[in-house]
Protein backbone atom coordinates (compact mmCIF):
# COMPACT_ATOMS: atom_id res chain seq x y z
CA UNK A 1 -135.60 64.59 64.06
CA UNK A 2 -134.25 67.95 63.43
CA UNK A 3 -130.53 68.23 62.75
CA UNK A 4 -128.17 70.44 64.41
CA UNK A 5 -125.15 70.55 62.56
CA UNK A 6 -122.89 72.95 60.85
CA UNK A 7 -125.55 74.11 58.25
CA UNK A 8 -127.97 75.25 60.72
CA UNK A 9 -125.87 77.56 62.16
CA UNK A 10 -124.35 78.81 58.86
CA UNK A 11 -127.72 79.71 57.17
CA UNK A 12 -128.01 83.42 57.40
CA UNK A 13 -130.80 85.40 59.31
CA UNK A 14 -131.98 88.56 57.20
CA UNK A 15 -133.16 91.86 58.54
CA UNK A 16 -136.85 92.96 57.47
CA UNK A 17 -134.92 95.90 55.34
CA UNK A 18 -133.43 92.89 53.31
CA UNK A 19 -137.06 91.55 52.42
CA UNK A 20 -137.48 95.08 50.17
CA UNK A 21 -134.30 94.10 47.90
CA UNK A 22 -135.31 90.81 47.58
CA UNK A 23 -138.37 91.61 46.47
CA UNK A 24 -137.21 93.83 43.78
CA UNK A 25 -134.75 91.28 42.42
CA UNK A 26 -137.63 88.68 42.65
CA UNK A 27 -139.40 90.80 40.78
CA UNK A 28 -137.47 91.71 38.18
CA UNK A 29 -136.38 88.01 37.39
CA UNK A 30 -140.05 86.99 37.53
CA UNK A 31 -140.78 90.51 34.57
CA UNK A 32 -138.06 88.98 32.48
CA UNK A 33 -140.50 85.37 32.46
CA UNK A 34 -143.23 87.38 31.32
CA UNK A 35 -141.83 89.11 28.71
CA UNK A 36 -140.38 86.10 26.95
CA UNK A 37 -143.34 84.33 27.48
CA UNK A 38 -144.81 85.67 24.20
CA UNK A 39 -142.05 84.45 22.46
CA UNK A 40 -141.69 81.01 22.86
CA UNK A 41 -142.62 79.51 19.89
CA UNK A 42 -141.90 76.56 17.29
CA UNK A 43 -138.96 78.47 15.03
CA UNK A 44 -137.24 80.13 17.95
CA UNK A 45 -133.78 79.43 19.25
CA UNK A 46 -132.88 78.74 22.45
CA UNK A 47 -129.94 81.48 21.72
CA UNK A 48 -132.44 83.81 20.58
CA UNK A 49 -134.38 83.21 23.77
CA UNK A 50 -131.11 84.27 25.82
CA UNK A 51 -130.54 87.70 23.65
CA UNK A 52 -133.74 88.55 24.72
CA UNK A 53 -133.76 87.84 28.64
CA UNK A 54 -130.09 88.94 28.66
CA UNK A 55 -130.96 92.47 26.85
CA UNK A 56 -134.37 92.51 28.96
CA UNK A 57 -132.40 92.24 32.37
CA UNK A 58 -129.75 94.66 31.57
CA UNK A 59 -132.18 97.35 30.37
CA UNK A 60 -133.73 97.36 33.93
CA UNK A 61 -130.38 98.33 35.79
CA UNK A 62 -129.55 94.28 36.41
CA UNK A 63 -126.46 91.97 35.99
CA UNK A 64 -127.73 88.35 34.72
CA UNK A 65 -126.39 86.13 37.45
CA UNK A 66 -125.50 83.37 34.99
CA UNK A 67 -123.02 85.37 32.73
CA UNK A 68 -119.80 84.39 33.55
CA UNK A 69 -120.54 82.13 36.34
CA UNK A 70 -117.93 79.58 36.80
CA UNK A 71 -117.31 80.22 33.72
CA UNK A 72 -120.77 79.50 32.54
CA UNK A 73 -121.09 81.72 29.09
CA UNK A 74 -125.14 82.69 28.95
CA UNK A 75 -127.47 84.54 30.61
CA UNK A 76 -130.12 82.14 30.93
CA UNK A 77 -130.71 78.48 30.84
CA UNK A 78 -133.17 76.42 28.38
CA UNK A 79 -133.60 72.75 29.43
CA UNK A 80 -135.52 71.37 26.62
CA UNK A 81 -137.54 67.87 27.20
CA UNK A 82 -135.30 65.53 28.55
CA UNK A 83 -132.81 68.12 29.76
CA UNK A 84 -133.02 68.15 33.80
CA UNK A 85 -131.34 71.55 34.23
CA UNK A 86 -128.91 73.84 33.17
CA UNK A 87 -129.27 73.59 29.22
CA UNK A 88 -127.07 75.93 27.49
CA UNK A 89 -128.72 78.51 25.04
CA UNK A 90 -127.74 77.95 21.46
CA UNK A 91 -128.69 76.80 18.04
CA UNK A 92 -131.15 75.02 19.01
CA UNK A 93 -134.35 75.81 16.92
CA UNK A 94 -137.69 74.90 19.29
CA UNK A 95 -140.28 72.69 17.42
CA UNK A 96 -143.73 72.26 18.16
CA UNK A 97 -144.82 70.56 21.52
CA UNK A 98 -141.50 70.87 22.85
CA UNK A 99 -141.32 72.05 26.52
CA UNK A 100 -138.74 74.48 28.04
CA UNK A 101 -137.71 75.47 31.20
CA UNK A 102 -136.15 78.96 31.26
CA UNK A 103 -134.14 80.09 34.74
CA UNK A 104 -133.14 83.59 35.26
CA UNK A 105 -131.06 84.96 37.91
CA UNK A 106 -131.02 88.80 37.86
CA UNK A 107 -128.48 90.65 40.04
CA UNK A 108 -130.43 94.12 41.05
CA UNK A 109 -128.41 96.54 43.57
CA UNK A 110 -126.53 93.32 44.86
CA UNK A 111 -129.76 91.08 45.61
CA UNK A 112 -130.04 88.06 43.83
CA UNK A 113 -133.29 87.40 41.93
CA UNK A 114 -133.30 83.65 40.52
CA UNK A 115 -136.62 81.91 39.02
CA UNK A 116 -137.67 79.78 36.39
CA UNK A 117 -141.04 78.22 34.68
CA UNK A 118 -142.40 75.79 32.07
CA UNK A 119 -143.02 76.88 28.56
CA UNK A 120 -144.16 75.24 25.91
CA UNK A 121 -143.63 75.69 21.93
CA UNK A 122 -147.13 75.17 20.38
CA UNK A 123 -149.35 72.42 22.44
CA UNK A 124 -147.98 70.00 24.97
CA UNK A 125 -148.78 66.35 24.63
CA UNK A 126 -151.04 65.26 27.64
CA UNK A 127 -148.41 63.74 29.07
CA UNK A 128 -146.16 66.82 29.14
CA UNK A 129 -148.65 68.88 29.96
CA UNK A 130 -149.72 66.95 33.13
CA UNK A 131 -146.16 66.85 34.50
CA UNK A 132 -145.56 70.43 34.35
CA UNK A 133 -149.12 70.85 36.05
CA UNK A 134 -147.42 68.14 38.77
CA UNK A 135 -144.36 69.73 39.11
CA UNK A 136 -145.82 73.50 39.63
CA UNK A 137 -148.53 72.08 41.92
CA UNK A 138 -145.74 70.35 44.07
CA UNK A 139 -143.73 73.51 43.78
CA UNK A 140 -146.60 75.24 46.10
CA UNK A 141 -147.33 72.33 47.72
CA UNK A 142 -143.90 72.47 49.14
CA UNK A 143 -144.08 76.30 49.66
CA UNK A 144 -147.58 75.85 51.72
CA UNK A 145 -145.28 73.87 54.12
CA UNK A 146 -142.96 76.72 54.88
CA UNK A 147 -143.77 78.42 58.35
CA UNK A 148 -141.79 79.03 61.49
CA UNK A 149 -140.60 76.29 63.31
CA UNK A 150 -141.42 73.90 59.91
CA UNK A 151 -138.38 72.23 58.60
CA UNK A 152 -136.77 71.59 55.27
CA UNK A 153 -137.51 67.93 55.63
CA UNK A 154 -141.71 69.26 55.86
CA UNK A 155 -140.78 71.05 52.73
CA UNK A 156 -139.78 68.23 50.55
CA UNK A 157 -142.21 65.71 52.04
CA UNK A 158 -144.60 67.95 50.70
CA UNK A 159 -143.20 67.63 46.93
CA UNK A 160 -142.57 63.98 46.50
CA UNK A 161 -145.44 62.82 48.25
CA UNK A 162 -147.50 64.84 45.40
CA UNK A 163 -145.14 63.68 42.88
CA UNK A 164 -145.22 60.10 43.39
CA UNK A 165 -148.91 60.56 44.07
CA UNK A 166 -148.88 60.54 40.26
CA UNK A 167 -146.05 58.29 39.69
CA UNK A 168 -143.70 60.93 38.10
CA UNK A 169 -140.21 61.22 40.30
CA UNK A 170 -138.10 63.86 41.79
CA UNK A 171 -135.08 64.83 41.26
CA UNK A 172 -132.34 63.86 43.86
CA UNK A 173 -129.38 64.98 42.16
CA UNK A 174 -130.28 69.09 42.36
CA UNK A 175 -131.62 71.15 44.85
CA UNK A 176 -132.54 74.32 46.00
CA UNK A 177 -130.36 76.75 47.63
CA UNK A 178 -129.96 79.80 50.31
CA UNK A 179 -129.82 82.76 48.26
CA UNK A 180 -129.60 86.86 49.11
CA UNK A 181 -126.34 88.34 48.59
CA UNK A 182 -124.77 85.31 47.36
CA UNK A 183 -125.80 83.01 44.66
CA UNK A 184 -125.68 80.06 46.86
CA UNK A 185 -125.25 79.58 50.42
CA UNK A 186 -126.58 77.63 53.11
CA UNK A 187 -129.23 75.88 53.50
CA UNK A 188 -129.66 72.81 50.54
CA UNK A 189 -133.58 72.59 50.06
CA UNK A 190 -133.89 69.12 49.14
CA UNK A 191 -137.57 68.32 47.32
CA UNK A 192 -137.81 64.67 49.11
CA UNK A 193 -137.75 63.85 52.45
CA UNK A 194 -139.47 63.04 56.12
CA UNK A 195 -141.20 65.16 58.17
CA UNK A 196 -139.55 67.04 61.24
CA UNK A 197 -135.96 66.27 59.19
CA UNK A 198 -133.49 68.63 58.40
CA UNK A 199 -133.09 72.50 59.80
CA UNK A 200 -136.03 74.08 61.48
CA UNK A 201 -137.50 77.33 59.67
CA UNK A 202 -136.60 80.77 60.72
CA UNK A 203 -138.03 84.35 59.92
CA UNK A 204 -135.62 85.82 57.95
CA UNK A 205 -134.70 82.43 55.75
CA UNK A 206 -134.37 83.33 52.13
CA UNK A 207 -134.34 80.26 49.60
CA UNK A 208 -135.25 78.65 46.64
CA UNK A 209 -138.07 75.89 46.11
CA UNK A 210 -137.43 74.26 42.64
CA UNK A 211 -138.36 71.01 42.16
CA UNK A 212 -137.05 68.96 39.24
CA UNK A 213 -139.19 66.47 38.46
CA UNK A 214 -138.92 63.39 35.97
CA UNK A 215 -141.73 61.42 34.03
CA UNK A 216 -139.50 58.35 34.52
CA UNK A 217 -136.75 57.40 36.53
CA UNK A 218 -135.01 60.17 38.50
CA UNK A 219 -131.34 59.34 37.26
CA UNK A 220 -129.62 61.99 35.81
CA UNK A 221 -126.02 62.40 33.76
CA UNK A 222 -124.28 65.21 33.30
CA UNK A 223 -123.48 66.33 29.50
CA UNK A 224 -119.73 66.58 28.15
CA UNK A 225 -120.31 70.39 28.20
CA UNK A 226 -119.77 69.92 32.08
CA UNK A 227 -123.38 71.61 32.35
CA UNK A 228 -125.97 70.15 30.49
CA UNK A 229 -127.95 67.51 33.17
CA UNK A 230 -130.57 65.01 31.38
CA UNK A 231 -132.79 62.15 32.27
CA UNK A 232 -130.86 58.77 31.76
CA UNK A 233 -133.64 56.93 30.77
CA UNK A 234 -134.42 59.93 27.93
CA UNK A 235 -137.84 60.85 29.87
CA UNK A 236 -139.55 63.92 29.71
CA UNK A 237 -138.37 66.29 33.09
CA UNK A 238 -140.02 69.61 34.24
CA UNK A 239 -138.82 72.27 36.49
CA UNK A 240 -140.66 75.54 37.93
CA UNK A 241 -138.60 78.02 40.62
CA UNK A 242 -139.91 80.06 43.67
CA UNK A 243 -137.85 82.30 45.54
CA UNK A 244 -138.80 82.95 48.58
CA UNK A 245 -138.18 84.26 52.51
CA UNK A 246 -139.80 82.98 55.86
CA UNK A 247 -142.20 85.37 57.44
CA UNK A 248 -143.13 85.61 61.10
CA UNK A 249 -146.70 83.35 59.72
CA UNK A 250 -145.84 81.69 56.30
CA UNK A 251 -143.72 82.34 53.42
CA UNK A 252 -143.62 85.55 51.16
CA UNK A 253 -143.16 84.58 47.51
CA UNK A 254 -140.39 87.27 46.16
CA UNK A 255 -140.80 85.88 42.28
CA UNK A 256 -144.24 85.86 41.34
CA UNK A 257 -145.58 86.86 38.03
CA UNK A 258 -146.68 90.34 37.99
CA UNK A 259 -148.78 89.79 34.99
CA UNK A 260 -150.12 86.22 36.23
CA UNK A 261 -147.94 84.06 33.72
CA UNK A 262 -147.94 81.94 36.49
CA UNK A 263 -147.74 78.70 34.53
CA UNK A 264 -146.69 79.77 30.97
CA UNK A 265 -146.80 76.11 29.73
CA UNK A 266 -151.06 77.07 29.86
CA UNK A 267 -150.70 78.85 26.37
CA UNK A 268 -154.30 79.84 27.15
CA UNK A 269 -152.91 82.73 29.23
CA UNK A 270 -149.94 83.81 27.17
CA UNK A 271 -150.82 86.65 25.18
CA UNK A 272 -149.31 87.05 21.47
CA UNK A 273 -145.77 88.16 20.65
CA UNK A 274 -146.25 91.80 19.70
C-alpha cells in the first residue's frame, strides 16, 4: 500500500540540469575511494586514512561534508569489523584481515557527493569476505528495483530478501537518505521492507542506497563518543553506498568507480600503493 503522508510530498523533485552536479559530486566522492584504495593496508591508521581523503577532496575544489558536521571532527568515517557506521578516524593502527568501511561525502559547487565501500587490510576471512560480497550484491539488488512508479518499500524488499537469503541481517537502526543540496532530506530509504510500501518513485528522486548489514544479529549501540554505532552481539557488519537519482527508465548511479574499484574488499583488483 503506498503511503501518502507528509514525506511524500516533502521529497524534492530535481530538474535534469541538477543531474550534471550530482554527477560531478558523485564522482568526485567515488575518485577519493579509488585513490585510497591502494592504501589500505595492515600498519595504516584509520587517522592516516582521513589525512589522505581529507587532503584528496580539498585538492579537487571540494568541502568534505563530514568536517564539522554537528560537530563531527573528521573528514571521513572508518567502521572497522564490528563497527556498524560512523567510526571516527584515529589511532587506530589496521591489522591484517581487518575490514573497513570508508564513507566520503564531498561538497563540490554546493552538490553533495556521499559514498562508501568495503576494504580490507591484507586477506579477509571467508566469512568476511562473503558478507561484503552479500552486502554489495544487495546494494544493487536494491538499486535494480528503482524505476518510476517503484516504491521505497520495492527497494528494501529487494535487500533483505538477499540478505537473509544467506542468513546475514540488515540493519534497522540506519538508513539511507534524500540528498542534493542538503545532506539529508526527505525521503528515509529503509533496506527492509514489503513490496508496494512506502513513497512511489519519481524522476528527479536523488538518494542514497546503503545497506548496513550484520553477520549476526542486527542490534546496534551507540558508542560513548555519541557516534561510534557497533553490533551488540560483537559480529562482523559491512556497509557499501550508492548515490543515486531516478531516471525517466531506471536509476542513474552518480558514485561509481571511475577506475572499477567497484568492490575494493577484492584485493585482486586494487593496484599497489605507489
Amino acid at each position: 500500500m503506498e503511503q501518502q503522508g507528509g514525506e511524500a510530498r516533502r521529497i524534492t523533485i530535481h530538474s535534469p540540469e541538477d543531474f550534471a552536479g550530482m554527477r560531478r559530486a558523485g564522482r568526485l566522492a567515488a575518485e577519493t575511494l579509488d585513490m585510497i584504495a591502494a592504501h589500505v593496508r595492515p600498519g595504516i591508521s584509520t587517522g592516516e586514512i582521513d589525512r589522505l581523503c581529507h587532503d584528496f577532496m580539498v585538492a579537487h575544489g571540494a568541502v568534505p561534508a563530514t568536517l564539522g558536521y554537528r560537530g563531527y571532527t573528521k573528514s571521513c568515517c572508518t567502521s572497522v569489523n564490528h563497527v556498524v557506521c560512523h567510526g571516527i578516524p584515529g589511532e587506530r593502527i589496521l591489522a591484517e584481515g581487518d575490514i573497513v568501511n570508508i564513507d566520503v561525502t564531498v561538497i563540490l559547487d554546493g552538490w553533495y557527493g556521499d559514498t562508501s565501500r568495503m576494504f580490507v587490510a591484507g586477506e579477509p576471512s571467508t566469512k568476511a569476505r562473503l558478507l561484503m560480497d552479500v552486502t554489495y550484491e544487495a546494494m544493487m539488488k536494491g538499486i535494480a528495483a528503482i524505476h518510476p512508479g517503484a516504491t521505497l518499500g520495492d527497494v528494501g524488499h529487494a535487500i533483505q530478501s538477499h540478505v537473509e537469503r544467506h542468513r546475514f541481517s540488515v540493519v534497522r537502526d540506519f538508513c539511507g537518505h534524500g540528498i542534493g543540496r542538503n545532506f539529508h532530506e526527505p525521503p528515509n530509504v529503509l533496506h527492509y521492507g514489503r513490496p508496494g510500501e512506502g513513497p512511489r518513485l519519481r524522476p528527479g528522486m536523488f538518494f542514497t542506497v546503503e545497506p548496513m548489514v550484520n553477520a549476526g544479529r542486527p542490534e546496534v549501540k551507540i558508542l560513548d563518543d555519541g557516534w561510534t554505532a557497533v553490533t551488540r552481539d560483537r559480529s562482523l557488519s559491512a556497509q557499501y553506498e550508492h548515490m543515486i537519482g531516478v531516471t525517466e527508465t531506471g536509476a542513474e548511479i552518480f558514485t561509481l568507480s571511475p577506475a572499477g574499484l567497484h568492490r575494493p574488499h577484492d584485493r585482486a583488483r586494487v593496484p599497489a600503493a605507489s
